[in-house]
PDB file of N, CA and C in Angstrom:
ATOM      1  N   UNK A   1     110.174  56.844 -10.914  1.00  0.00           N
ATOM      2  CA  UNK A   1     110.936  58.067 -10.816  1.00  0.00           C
ATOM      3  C   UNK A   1     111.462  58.210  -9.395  1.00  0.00           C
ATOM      4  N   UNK A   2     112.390  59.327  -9.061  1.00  0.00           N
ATOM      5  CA  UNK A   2     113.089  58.894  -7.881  1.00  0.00           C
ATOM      6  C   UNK A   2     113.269  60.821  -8.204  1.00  0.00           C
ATOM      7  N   UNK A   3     113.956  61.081  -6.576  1.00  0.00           N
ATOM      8  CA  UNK A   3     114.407  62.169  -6.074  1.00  0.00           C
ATOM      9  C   UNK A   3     113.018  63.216  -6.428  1.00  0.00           C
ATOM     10  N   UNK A   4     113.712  64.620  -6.912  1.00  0.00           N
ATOM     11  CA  UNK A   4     113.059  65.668  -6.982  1.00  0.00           C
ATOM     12  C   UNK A   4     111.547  65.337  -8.021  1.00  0.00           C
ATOM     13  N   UNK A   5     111.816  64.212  -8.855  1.00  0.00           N
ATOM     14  CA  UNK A   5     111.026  64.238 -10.021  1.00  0.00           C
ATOM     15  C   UNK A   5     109.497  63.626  -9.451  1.00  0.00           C
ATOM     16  N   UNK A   6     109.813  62.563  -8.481  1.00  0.00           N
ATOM     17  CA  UNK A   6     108.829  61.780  -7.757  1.00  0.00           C
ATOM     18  C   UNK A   6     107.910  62.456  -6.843  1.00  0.00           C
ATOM     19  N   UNK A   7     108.196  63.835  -6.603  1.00  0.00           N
ATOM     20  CA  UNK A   7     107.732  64.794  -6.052  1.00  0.00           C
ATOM     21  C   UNK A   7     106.449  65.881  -7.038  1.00  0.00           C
ATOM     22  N   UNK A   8     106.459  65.993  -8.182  1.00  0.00           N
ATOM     23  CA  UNK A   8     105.771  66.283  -9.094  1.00  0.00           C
ATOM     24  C   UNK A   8     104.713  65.109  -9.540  1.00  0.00           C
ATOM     25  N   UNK A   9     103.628  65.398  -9.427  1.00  0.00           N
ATOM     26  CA  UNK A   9     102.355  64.833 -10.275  1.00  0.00           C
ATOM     27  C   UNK A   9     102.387  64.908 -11.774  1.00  0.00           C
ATOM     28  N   UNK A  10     101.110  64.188 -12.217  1.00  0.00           N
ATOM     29  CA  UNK A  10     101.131  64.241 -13.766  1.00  0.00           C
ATOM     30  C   UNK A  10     100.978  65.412 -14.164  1.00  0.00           C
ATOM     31  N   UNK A  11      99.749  66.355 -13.099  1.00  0.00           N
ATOM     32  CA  UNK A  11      98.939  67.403 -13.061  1.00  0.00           C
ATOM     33  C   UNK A  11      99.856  68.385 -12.968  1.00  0.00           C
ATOM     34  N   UNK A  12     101.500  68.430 -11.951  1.00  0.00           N
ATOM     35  CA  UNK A  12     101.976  69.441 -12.363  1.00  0.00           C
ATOM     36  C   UNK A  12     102.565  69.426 -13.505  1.00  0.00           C
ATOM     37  N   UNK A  13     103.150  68.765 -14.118  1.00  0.00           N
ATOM     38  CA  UNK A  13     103.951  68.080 -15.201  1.00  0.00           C
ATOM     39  C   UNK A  13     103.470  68.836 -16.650  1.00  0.00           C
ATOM     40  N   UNK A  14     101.610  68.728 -16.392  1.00  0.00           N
ATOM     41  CA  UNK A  14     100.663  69.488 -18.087  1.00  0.00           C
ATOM     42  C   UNK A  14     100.619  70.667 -17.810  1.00  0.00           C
ATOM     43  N   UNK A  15     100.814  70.995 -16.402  1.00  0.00           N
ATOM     44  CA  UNK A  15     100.717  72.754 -15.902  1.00  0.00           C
ATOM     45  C   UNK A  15     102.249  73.440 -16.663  1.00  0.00           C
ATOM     46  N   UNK A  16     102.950  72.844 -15.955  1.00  0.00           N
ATOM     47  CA  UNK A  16     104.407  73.441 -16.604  1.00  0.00           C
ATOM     48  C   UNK A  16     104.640  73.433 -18.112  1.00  0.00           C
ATOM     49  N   UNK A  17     103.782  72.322 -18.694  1.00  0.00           N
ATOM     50  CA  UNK A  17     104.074  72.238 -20.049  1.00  0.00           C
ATOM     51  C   UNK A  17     103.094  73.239 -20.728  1.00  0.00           C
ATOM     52  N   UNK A  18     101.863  73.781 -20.412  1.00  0.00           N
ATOM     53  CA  UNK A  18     100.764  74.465 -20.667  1.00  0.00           C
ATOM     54  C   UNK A  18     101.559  76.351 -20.311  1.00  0.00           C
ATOM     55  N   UNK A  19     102.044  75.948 -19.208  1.00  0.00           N
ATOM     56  CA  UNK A  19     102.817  77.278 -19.160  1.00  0.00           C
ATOM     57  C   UNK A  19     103.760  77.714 -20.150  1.00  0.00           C
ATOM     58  N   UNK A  20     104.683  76.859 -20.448  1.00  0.00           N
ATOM     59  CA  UNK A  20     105.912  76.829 -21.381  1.00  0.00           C
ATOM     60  C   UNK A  20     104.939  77.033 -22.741  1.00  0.00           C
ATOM     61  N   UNK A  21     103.979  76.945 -23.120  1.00  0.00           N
ATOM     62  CA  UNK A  21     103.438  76.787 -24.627  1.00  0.00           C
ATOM     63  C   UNK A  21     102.565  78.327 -24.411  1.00  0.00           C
ATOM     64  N   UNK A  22     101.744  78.503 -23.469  1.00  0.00           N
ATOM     65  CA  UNK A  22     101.177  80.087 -23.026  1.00  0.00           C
ATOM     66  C   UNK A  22     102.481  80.754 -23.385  1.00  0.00           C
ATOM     67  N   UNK A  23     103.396  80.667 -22.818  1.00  0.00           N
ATOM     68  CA  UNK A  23     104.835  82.151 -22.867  1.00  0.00           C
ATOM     69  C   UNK A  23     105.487  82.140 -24.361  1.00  0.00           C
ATOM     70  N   UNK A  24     105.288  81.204 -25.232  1.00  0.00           N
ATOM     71  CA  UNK A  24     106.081  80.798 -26.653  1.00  0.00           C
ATOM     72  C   UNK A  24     104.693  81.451 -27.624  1.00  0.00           C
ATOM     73  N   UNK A  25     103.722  80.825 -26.867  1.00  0.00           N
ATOM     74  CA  UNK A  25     102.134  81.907 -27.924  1.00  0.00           C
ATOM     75  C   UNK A  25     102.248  83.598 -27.539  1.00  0.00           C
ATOM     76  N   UNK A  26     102.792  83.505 -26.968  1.00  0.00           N
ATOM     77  CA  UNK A  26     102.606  84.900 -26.368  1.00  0.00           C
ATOM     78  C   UNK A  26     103.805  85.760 -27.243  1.00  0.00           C
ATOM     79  N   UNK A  27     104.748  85.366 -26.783  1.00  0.00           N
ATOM     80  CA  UNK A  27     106.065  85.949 -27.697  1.00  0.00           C
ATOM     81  C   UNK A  27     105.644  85.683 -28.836  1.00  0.00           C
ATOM     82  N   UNK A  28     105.646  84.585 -29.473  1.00  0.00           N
ATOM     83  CA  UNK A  28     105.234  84.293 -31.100  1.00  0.00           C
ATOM     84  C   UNK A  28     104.280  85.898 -31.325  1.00  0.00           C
ATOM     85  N   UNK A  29     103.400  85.901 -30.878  1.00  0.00           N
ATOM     86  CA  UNK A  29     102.029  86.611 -31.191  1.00  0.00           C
ATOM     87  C   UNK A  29     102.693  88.074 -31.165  1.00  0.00           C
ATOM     88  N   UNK A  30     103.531  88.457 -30.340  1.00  0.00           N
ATOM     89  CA  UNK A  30     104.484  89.710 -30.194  1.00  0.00           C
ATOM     90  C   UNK A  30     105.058  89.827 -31.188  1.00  0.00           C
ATOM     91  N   UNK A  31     105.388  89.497 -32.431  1.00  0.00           N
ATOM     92  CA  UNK A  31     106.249  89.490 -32.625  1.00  0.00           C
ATOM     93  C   UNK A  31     108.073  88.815 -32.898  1.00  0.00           C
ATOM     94  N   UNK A  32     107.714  88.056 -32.177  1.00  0.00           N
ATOM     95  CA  UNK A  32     108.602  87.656 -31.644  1.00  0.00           C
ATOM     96  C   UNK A  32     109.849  88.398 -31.299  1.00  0.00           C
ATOM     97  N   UNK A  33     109.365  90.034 -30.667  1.00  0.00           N
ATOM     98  CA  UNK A  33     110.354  90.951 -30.121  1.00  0.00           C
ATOM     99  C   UNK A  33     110.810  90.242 -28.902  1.00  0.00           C
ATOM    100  N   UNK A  34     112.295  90.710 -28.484  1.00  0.00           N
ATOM    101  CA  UNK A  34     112.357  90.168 -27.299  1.00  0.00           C
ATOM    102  C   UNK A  34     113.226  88.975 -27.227  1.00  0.00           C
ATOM    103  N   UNK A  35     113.624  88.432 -26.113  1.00  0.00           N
ATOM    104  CA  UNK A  35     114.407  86.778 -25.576  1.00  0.00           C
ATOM    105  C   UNK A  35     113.227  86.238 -26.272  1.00  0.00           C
ATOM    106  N   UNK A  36     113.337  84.875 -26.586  1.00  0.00           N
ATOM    107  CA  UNK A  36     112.867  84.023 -26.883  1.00  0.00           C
ATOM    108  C   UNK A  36     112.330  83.611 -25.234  1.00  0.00           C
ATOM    109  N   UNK A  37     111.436  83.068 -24.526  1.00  0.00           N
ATOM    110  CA  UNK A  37     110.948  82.857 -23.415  1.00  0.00           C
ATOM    111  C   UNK A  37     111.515  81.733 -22.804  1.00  0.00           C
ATOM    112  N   UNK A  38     111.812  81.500 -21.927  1.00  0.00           N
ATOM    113  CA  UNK A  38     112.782  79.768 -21.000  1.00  0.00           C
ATOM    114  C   UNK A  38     111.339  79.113 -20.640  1.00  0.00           C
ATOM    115  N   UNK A  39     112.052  77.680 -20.909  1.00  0.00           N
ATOM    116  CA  UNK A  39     110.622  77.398 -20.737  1.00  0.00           C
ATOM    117  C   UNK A  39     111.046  76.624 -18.852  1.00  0.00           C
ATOM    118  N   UNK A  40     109.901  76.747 -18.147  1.00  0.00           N
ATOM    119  CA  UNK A  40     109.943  76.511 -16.548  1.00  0.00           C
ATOM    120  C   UNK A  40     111.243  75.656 -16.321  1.00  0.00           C
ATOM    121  N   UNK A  41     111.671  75.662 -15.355  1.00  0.00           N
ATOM    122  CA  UNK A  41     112.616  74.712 -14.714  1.00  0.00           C
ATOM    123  C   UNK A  41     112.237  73.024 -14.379  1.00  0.00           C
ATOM    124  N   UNK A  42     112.491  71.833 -14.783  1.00  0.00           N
ATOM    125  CA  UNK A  42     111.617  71.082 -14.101  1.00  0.00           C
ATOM    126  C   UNK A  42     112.450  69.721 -13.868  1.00  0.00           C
ATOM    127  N   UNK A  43     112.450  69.058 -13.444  1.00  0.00           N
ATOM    128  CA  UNK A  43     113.364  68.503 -12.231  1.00  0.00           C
ATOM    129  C   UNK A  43     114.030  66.906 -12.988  1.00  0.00           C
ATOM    130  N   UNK A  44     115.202  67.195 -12.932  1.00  0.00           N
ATOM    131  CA  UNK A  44     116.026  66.118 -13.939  1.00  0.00           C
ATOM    132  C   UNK A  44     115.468  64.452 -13.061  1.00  0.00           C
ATOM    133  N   UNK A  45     115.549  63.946 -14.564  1.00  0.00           N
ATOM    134  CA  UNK A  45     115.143  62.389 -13.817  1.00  0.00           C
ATOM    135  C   UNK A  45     116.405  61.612 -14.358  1.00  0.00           C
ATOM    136  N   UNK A  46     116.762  61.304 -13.302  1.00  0.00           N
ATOM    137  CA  UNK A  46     118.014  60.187 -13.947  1.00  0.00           C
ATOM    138  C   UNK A  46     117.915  58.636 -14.602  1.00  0.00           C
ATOM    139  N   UNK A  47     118.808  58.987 -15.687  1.00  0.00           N
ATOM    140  CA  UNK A  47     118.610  58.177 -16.264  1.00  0.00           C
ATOM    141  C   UNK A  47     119.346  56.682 -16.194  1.00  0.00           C
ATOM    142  N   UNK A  48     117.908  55.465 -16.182  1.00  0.00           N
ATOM    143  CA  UNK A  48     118.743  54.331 -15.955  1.00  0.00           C
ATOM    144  C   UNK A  48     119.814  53.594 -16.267  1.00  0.00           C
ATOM    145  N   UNK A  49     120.333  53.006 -15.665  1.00  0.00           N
ATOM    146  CA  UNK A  49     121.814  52.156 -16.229  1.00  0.00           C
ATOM    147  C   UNK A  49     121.310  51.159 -17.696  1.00  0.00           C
ATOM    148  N   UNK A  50     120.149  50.892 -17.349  1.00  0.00           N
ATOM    149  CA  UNK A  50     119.864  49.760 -18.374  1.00  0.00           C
ATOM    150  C   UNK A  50     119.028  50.321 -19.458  1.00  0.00           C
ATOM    151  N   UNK A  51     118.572  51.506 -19.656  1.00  0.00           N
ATOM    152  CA  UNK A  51     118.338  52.417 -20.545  1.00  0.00           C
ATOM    153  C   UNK A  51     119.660  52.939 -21.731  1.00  0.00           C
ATOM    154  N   UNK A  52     119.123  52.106 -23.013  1.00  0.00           N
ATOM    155  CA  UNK A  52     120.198  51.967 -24.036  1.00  0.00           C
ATOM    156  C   UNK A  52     119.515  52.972 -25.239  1.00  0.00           C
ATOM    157  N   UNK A  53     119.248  53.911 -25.162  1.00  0.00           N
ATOM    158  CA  UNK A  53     118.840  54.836 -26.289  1.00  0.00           C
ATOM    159  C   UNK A  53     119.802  54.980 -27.575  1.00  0.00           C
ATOM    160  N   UNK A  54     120.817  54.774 -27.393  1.00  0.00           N
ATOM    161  CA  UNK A  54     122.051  54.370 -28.461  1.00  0.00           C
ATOM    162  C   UNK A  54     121.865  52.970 -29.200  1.00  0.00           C
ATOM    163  N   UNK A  55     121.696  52.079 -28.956  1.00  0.00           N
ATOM    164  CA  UNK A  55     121.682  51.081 -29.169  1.00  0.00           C
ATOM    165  C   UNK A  55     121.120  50.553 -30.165  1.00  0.00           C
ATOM    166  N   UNK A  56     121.993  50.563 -31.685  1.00  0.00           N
ATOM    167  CA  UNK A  56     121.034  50.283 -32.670  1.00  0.00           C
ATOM    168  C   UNK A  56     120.053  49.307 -32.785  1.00  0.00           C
ATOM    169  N   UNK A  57     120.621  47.680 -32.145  1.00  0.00           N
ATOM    170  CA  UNK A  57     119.657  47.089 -32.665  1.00  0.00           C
ATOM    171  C   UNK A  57     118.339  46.857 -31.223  1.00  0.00           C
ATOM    172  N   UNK A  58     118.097  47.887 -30.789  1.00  0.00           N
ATOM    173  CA  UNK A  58     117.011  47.843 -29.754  1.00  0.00           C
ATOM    174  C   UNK A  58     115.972  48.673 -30.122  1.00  0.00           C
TER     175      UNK A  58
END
């Protein structure tokens, strides 16, 4: 990983994701009155040149 992303641990990575799933139980459990909750901001990883996710026969 490179730039902003290489800067984050694994440890923050399950925090943010543990957060994002706390704020969606929470609303769910409300009701679901309200915005739907955003889940944290977290830091784009760019994606490689040689990374073919299209690519049927891969």
């Amino acid at each position: 990983m490179n730039g902003e992303a290489s800067l984050w641990s694994p440890e923050m990575w399950r925090l943010t994701d543990l957060a994002d799933l706390i704020k969606a139980g929470n609303w769910q459990r409300g009701g679901g009155r309200g915005q739907r909750p955003r889940p944290e901001r977290r830091p784009s990883i760019p994606q490689r040149a040689d990374d073919h996710d299209d690519d049927p026969d891969g």
